[in-house]
Protein backbone atom coordinates (compact mmCIF):
# COMPACT_ATOMS: atom_id res chain seq x y z
CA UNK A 1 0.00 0.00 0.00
CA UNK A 2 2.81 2.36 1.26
CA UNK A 3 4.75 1.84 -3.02
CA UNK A 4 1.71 2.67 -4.18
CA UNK A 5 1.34 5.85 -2.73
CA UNK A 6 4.57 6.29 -3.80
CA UNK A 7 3.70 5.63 -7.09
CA UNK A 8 0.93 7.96 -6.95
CA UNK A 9 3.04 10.80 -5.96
CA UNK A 10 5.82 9.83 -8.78
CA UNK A 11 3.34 9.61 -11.72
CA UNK A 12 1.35 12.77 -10.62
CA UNK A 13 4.55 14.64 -10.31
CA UNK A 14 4.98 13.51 -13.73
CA UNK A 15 1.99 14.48 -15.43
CA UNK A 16 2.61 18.21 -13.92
CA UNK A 17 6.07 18.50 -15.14
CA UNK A 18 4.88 17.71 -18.80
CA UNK A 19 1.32 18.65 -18.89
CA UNK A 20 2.05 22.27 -16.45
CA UNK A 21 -0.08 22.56 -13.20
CA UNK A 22 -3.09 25.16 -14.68
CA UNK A 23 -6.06 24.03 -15.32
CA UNK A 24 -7.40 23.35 -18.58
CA UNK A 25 -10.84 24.14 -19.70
CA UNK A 26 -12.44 23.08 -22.72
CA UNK A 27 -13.76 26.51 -25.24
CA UNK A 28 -16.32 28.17 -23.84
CA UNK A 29 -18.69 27.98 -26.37
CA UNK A 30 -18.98 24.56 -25.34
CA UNK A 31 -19.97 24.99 -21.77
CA UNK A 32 -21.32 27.48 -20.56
CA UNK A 33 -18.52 29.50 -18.27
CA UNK A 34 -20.18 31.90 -15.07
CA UNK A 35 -17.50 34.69 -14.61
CA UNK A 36 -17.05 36.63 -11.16
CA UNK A 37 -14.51 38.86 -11.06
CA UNK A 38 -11.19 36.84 -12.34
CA UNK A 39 -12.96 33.81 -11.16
CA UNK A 40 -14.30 31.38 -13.95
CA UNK A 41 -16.48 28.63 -12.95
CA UNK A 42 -18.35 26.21 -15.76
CA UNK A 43 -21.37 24.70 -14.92
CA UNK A 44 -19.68 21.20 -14.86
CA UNK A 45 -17.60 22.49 -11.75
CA UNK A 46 -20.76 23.53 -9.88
CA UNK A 47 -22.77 20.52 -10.62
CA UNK A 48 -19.69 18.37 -8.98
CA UNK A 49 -19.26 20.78 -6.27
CA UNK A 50 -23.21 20.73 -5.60
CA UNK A 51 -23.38 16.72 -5.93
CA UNK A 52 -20.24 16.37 -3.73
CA UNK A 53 -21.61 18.88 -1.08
CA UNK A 54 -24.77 17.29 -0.84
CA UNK A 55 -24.59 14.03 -1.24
C-alpha cells in the first residue's frame, strides 16, 4: 500500500512536469462559463461541487 502511494506521488509529479499545473478548460462555447470577477467557474464544476456537497 505504502509503493503505491509512492507511485501515486511519482506519476502525478509527472503528469505536472509535462502537462504544467493550470487548469485546462475546454472553449467556452462549449460549456457554458459563469465569470465573477477573475474567477471562472463552468457549470460542470458547480454541478460536482453541488453533488459532492450534498450528497
Amino acid at each position: 500500500m505504502i509503493s503505491s502511494i509512492g507511485i501515486m506521488i511519482v506519476l502525478v509529479n509527472l503528469i505536472a512536469i509535462l502537462f504544467g499545473n493550470d487548469t485546462k478548460m475546454v472553449q467556452q462555447s462549449i460549456q457554458k462559463v459563469y465569470r465573477y470577477h477573475e474567477l471562472l467557474i463552468t457549470q460542470t464544476q458547480l454541478i460536482q461541487f453541488f453533488i459532492g456537497t450534498f450528497f
